[in-house]
N, C-alpha and C. Protein backbone atom coordinates (compact mmCIF):
# COMPACT_ATOMS: atom_id res chain seq x y z
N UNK A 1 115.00 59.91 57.35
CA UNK A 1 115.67 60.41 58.53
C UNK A 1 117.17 60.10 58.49
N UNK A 2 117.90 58.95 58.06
CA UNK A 2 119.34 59.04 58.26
C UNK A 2 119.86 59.45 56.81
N UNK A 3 119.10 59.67 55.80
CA UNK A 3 119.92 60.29 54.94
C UNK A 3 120.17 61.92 55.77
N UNK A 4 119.21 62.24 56.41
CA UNK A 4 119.78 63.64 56.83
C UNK A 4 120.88 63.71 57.72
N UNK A 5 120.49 62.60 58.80
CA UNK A 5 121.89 62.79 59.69
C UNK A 5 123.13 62.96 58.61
N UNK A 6 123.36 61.45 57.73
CA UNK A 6 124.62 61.36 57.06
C UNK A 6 124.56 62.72 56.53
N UNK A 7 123.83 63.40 55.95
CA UNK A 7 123.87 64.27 55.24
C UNK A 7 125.10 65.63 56.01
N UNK A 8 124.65 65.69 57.28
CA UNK A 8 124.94 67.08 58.08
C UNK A 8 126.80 66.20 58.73
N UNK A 9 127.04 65.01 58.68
CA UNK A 9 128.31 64.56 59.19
C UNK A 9 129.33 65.61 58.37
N UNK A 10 129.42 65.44 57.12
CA UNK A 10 130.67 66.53 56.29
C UNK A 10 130.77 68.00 57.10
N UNK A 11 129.66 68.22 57.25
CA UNK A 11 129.52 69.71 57.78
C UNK A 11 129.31 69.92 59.12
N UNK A 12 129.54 68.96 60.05
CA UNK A 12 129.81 69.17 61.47
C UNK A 12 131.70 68.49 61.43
N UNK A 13 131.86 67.60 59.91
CA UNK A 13 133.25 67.98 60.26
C UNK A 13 133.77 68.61 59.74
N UNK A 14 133.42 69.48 59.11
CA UNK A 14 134.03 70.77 58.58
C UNK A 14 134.45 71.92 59.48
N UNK A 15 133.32 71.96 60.18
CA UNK A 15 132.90 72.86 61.66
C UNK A 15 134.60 72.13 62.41
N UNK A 16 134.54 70.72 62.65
CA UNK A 16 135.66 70.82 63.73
C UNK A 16 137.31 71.07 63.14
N UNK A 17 137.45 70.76 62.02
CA UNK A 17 138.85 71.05 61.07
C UNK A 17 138.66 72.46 61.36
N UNK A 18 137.73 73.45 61.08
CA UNK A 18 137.91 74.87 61.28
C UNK A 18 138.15 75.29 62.51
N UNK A 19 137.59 74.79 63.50
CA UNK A 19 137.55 75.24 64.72
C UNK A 19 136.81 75.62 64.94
N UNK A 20 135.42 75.43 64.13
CA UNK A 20 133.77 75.63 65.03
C UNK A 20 134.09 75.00 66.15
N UNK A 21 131.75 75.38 66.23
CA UNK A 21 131.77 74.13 67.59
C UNK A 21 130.54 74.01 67.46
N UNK A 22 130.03 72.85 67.84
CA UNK A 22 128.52 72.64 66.94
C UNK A 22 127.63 72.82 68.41
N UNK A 23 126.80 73.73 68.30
CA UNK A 23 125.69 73.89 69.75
C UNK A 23 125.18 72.95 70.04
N UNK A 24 125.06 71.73 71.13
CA UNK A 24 124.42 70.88 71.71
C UNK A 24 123.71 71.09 72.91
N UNK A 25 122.40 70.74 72.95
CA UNK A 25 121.46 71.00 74.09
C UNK A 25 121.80 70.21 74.53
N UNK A 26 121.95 70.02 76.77
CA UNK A 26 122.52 69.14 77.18
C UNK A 26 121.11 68.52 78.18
N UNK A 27 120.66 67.73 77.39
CA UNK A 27 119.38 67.12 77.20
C UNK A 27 119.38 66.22 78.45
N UNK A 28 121.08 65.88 78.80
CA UNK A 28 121.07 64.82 80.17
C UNK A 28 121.31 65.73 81.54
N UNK A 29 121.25 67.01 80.98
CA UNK A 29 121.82 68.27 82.04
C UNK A 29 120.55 67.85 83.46
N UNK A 30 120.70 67.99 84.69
CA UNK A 30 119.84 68.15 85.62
C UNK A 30 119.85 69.69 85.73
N UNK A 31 118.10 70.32 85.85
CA UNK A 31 117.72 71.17 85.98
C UNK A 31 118.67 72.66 86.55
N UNK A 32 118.49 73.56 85.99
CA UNK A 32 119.65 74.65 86.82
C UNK A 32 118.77 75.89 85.89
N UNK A 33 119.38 76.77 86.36
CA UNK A 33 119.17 78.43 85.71
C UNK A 33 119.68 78.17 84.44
N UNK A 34 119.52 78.57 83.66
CA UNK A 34 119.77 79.25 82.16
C UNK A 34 120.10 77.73 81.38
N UNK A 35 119.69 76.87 81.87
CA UNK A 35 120.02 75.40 81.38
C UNK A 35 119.33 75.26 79.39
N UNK A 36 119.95 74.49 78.81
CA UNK A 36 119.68 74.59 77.48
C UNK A 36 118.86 73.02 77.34
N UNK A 37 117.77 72.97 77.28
CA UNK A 37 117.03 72.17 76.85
C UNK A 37 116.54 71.68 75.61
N UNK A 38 117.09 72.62 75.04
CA UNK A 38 116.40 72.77 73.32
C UNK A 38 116.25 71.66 72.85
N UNK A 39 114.98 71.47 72.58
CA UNK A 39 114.71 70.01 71.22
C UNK A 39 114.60 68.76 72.30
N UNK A 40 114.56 68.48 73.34
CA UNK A 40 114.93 67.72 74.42
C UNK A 40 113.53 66.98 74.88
N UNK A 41 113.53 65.59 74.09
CA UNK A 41 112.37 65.06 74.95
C UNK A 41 112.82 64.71 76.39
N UNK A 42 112.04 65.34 77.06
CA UNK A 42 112.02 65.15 78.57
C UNK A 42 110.55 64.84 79.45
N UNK A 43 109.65 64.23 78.21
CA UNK A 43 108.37 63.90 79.17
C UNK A 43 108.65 62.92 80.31
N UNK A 44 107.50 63.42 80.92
CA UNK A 44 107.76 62.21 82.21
C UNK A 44 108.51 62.87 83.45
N UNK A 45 109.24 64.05 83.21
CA UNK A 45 110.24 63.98 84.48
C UNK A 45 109.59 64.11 85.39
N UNK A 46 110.51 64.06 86.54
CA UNK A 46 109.75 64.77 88.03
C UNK A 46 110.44 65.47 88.69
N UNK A 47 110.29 66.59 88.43
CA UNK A 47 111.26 67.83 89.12
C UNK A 47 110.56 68.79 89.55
N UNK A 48 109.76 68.59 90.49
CA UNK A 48 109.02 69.43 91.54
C UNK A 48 110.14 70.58 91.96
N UNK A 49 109.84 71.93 91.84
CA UNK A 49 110.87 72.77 92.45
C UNK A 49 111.78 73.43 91.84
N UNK A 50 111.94 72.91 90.69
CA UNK A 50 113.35 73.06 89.73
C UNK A 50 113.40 74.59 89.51
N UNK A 51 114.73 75.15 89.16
CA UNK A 51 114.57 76.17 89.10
C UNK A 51 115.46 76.75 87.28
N UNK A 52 114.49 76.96 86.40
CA UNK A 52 115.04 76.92 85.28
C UNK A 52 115.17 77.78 84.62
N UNK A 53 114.91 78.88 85.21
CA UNK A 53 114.89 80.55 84.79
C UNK A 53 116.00 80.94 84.02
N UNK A 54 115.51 81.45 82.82
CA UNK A 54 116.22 82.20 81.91
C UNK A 54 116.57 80.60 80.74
N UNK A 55 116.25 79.96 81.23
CA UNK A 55 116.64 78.62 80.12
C UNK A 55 116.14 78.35 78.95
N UNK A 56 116.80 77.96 77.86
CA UNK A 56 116.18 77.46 76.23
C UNK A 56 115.60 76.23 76.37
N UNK A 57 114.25 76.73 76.05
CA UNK A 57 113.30 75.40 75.76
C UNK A 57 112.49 74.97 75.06
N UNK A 58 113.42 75.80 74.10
CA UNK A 58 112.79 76.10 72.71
C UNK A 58 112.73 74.65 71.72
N UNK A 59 111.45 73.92 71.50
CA UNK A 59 110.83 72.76 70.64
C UNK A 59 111.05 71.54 71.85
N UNK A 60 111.36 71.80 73.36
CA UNK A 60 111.44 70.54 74.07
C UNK A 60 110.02 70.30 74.71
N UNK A 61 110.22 69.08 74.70
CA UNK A 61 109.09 67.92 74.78
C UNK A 61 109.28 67.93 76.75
N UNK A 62 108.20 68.57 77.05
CA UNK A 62 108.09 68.21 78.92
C UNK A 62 106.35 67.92 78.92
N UNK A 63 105.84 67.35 78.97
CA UNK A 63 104.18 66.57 78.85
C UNK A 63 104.51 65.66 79.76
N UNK A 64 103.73 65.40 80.13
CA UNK A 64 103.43 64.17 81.58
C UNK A 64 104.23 64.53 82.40
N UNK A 65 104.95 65.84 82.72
CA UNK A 65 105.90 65.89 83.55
C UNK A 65 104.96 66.48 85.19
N UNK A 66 106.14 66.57 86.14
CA UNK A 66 105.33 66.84 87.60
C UNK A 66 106.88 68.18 87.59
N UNK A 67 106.24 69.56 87.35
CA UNK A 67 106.70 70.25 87.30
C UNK A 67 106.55 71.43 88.26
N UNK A 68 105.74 70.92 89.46
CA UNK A 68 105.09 71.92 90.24
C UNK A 68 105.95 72.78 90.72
N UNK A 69 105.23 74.26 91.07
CA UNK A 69 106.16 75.07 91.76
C UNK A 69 107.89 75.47 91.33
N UNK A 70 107.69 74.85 89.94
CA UNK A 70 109.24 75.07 89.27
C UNK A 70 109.31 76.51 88.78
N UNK A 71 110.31 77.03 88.47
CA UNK A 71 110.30 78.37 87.88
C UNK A 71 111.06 78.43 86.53
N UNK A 72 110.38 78.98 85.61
CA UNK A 72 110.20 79.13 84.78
C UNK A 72 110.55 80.28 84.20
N UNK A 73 110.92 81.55 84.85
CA UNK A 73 111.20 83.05 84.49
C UNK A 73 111.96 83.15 83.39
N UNK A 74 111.56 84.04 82.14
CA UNK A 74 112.52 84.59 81.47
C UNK A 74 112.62 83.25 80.66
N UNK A 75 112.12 81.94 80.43
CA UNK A 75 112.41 81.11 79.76
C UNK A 75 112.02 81.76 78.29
N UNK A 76 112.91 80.77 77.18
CA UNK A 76 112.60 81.04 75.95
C UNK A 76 111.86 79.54 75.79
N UNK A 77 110.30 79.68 75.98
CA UNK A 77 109.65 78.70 75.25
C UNK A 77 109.20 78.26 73.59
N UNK A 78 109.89 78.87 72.92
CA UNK A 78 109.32 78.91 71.49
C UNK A 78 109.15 76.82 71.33
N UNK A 79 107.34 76.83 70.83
CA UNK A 79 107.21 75.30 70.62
C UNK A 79 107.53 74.51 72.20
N UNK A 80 107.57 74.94 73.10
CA UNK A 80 107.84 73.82 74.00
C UNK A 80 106.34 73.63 74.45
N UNK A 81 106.40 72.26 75.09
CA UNK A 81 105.12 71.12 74.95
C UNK A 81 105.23 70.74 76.75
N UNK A 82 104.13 71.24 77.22
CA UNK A 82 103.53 70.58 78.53
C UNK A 82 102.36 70.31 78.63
N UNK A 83 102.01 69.48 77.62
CA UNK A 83 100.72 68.85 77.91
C UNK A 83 100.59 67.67 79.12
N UNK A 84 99.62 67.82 79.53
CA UNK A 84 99.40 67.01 80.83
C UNK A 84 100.25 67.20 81.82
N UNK A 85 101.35 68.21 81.86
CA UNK A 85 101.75 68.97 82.85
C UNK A 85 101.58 68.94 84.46
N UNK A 86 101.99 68.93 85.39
CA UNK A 86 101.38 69.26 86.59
C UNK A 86 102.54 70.40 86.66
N UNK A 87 102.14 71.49 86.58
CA UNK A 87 102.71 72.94 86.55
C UNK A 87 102.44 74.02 87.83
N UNK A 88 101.36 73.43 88.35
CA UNK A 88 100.76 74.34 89.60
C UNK A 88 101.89 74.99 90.46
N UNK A 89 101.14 75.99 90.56
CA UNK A 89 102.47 77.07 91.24
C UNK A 89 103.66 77.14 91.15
N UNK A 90 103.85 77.29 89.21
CA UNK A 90 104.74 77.18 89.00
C UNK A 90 105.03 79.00 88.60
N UNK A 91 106.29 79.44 88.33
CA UNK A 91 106.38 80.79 88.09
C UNK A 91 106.83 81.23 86.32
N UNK A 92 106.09 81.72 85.58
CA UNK A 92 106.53 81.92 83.89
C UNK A 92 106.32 83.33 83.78
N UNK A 93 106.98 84.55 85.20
CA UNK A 93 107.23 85.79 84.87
C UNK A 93 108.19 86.11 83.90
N UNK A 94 108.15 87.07 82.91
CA UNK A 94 108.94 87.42 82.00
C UNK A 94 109.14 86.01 80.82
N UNK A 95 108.56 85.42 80.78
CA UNK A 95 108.76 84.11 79.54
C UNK A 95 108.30 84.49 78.37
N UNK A 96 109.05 84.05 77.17
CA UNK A 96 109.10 84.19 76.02
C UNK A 96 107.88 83.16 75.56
N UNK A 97 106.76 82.82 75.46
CA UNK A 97 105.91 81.65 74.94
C UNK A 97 105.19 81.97 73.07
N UNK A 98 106.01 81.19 72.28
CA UNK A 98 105.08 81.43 71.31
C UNK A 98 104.99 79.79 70.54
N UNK A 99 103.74 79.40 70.45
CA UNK A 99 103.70 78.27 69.47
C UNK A 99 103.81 77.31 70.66
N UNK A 100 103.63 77.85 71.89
CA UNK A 100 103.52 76.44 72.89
C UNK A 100 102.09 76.00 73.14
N UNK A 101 102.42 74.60 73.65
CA UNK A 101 101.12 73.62 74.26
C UNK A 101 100.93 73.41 75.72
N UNK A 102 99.61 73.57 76.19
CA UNK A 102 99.62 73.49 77.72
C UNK A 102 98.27 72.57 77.74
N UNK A 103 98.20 72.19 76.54
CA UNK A 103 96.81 71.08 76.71
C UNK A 103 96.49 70.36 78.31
N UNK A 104 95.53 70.28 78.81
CA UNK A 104 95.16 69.43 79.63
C UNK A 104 96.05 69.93 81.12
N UNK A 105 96.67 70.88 80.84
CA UNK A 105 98.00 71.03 81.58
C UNK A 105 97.36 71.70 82.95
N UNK A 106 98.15 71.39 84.64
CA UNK A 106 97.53 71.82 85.56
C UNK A 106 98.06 73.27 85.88
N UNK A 107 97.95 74.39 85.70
CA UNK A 107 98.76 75.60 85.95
C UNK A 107 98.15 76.15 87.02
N UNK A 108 97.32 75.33 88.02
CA UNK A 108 96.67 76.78 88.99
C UNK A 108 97.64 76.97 89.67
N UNK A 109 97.06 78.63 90.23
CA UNK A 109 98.07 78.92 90.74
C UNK A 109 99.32 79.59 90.52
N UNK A 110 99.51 79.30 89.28
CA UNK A 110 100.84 79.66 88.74
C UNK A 110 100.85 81.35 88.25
N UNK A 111 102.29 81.62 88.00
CA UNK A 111 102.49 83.22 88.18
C UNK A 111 103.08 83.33 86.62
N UNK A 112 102.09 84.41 85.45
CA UNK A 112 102.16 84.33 84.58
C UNK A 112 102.44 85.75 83.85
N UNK A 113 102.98 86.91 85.14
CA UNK A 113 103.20 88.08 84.69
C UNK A 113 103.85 88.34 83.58
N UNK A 114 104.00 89.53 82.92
CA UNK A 114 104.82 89.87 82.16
C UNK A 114 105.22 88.63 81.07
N UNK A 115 104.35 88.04 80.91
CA UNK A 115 105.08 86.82 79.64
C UNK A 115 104.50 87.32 78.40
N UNK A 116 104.61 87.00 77.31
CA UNK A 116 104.91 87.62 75.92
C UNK A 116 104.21 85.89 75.76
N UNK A 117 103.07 86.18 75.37
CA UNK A 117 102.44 84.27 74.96
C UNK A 117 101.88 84.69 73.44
N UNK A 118 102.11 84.22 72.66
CA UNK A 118 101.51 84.27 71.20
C UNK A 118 101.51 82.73 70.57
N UNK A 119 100.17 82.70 69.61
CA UNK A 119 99.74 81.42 69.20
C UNK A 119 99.94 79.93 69.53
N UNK A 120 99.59 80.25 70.76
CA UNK A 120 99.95 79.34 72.06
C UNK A 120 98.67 78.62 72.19
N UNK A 121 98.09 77.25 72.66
CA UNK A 121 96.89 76.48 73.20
C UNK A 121 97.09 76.38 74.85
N UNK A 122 96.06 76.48 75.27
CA UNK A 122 95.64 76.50 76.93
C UNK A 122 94.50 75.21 76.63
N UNK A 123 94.24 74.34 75.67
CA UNK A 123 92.74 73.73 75.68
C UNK A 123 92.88 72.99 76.91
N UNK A 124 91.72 73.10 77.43
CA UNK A 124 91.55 72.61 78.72
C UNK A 124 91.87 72.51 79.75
N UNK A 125 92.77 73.25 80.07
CA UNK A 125 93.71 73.85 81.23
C UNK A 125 93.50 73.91 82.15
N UNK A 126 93.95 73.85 83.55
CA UNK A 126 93.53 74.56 84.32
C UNK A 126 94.31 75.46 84.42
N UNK A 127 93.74 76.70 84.83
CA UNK A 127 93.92 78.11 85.04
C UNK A 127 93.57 78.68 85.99
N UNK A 128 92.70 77.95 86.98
CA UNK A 128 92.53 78.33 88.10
C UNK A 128 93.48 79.00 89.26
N UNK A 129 93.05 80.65 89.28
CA UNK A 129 94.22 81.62 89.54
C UNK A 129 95.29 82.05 89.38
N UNK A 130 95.61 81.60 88.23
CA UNK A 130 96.37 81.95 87.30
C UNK A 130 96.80 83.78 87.37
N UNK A 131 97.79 84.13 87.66
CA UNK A 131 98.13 85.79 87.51
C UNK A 131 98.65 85.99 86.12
N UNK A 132 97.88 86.50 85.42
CA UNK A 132 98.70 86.85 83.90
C UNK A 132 98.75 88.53 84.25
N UNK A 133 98.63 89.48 84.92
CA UNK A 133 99.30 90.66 85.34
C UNK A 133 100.47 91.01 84.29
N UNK A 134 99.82 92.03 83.16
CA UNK A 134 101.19 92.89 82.40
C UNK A 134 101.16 91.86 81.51
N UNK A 135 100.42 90.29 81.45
CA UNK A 135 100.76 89.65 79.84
C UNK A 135 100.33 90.10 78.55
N UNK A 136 101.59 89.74 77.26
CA UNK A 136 100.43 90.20 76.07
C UNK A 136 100.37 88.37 76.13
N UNK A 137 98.91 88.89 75.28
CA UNK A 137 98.42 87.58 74.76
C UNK A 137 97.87 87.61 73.82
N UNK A 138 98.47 87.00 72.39
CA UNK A 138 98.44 87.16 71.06
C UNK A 138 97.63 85.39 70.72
N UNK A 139 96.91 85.71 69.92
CA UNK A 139 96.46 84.30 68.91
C UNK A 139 96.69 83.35 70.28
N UNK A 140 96.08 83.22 71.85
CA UNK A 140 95.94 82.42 72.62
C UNK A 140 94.60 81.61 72.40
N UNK A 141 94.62 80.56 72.51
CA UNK A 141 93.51 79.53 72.33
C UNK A 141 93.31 78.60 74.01
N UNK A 142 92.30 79.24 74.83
CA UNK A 142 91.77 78.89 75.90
C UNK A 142 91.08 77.99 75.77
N UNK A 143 90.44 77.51 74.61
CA UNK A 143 89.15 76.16 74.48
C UNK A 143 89.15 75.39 75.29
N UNK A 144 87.62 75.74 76.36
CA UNK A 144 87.68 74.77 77.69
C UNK A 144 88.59 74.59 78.94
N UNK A 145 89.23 76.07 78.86
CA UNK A 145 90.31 76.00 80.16
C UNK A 145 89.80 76.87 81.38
N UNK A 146 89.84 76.48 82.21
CA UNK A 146 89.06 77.01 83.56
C UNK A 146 89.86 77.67 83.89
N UNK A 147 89.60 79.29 83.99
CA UNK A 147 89.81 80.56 84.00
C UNK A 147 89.85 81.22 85.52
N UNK A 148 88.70 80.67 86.04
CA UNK A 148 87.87 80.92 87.26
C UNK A 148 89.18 81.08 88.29
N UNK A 149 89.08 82.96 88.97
CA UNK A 149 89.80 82.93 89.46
C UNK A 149 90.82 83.81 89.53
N UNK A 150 91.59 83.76 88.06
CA UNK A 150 92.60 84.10 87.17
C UNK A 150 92.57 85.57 87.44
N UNK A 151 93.94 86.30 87.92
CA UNK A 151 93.62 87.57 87.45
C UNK A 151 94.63 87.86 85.84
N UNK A 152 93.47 88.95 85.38
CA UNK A 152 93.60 88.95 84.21
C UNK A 152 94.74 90.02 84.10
N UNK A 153 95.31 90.55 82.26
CA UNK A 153 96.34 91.24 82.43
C UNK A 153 96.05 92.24 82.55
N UNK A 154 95.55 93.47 83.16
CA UNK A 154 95.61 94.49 83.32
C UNK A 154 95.40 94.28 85.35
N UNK A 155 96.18 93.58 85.59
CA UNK A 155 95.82 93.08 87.19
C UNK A 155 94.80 93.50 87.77
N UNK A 156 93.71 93.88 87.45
CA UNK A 156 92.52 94.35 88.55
C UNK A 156 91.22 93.44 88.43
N UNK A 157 91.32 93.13 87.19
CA UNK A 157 89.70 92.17 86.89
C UNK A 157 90.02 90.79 87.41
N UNK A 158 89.41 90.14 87.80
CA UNK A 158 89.64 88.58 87.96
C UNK A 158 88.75 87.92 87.67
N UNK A 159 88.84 86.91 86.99
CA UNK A 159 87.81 85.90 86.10
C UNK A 159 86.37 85.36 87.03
N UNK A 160 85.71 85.66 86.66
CA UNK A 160 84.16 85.00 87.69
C UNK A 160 84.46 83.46 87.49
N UNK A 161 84.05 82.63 88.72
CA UNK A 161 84.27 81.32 88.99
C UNK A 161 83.10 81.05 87.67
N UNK A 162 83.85 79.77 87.33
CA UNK A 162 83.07 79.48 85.76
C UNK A 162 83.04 79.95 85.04
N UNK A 163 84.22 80.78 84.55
CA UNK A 163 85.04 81.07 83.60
C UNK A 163 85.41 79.75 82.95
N UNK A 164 84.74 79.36 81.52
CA UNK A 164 85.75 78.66 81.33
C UNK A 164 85.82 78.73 79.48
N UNK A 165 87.22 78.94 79.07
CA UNK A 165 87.58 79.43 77.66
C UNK A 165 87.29 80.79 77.48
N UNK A 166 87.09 81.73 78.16
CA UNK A 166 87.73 83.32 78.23
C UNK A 166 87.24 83.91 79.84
N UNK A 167 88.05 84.80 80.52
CA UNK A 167 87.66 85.70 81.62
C UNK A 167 86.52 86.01 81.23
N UNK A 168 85.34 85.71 82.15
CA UNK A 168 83.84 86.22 82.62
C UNK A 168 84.38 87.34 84.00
């Protein structure tokens, strides 16, 4: 690991003699719209409400977080991690999700229109009423996530209670 840091120093100061500028996720940023999270362990927080729409959150670490009712729209999740989550009624209309984790994660409730989810895990989820309305859902892995409820994406079917690891 620090041969790589040393490694990348020449070439972030190369970047500033030229007049780059090296992209930093502002990892200590408090929650906002279009906020850059990228790469950002942030388990644990508690930001009930937050409103983070349109934000990069692409490979950040949010697990054990209390994320309820936060919004989520239009996020770029590529790799971001909410396992053990409390996510409930939270909003991920229009979100980018591929390669994310929602293990164990609480999502009822939550508004999941129009999101673009590919080779993504739901294991054990809750999903209880969950609106995926207009989602694609590519290489999703539900194993053991309670469905019951959920309307599904073509908005008219909704999951029979005891649904659990695909819409009954």
């Amino acid at each position: 690991m620090g041969s790589r840091t040393l490694s990348l120093l020449p070439v972030i100061a190369l970047l500033a003699v030229a007049g780059g500028s090296v992209a930093e996720a502002g990892c200590n940023d408090l929650p906002e719209e279009n906020v850059d999270w990228r790469s950002c362990n942030l388990s644990g927080i508690d930001f009930p409400g937050a409103v983070l729409a349109g934000g990069n959150l692409r490979g950040a670490a949010l697990s054990n977080a209390n994320l309820r009712n936060a919004d989520f729209s239009r996020i770029d999740g590529y790799r971001v991690r909410f396992v053990e989550s409390d996510l409930s009624g939270a909003t991920f209309d229009g979100a980018k999700l591929t390669g994310a984790r929602f293990d164990r994660a609480d999502l009822s409730g939550a508004s999941m229109r129009h999101v673009e989810v590919r080779d993504t895990k739901f294991l054990f989820a809750d999903l209880t009423g969950v609106d995926f309305t207009g989602a694609v859902l590519r290489d999703v892995d539900f194993t053991g996530a309670n469905l019951s409820g959920a309307t599904w994406t073509d908005g008219a079917k909704v999951c029979a209670e005891g649904s659990r690891g695909m819409c009954r």
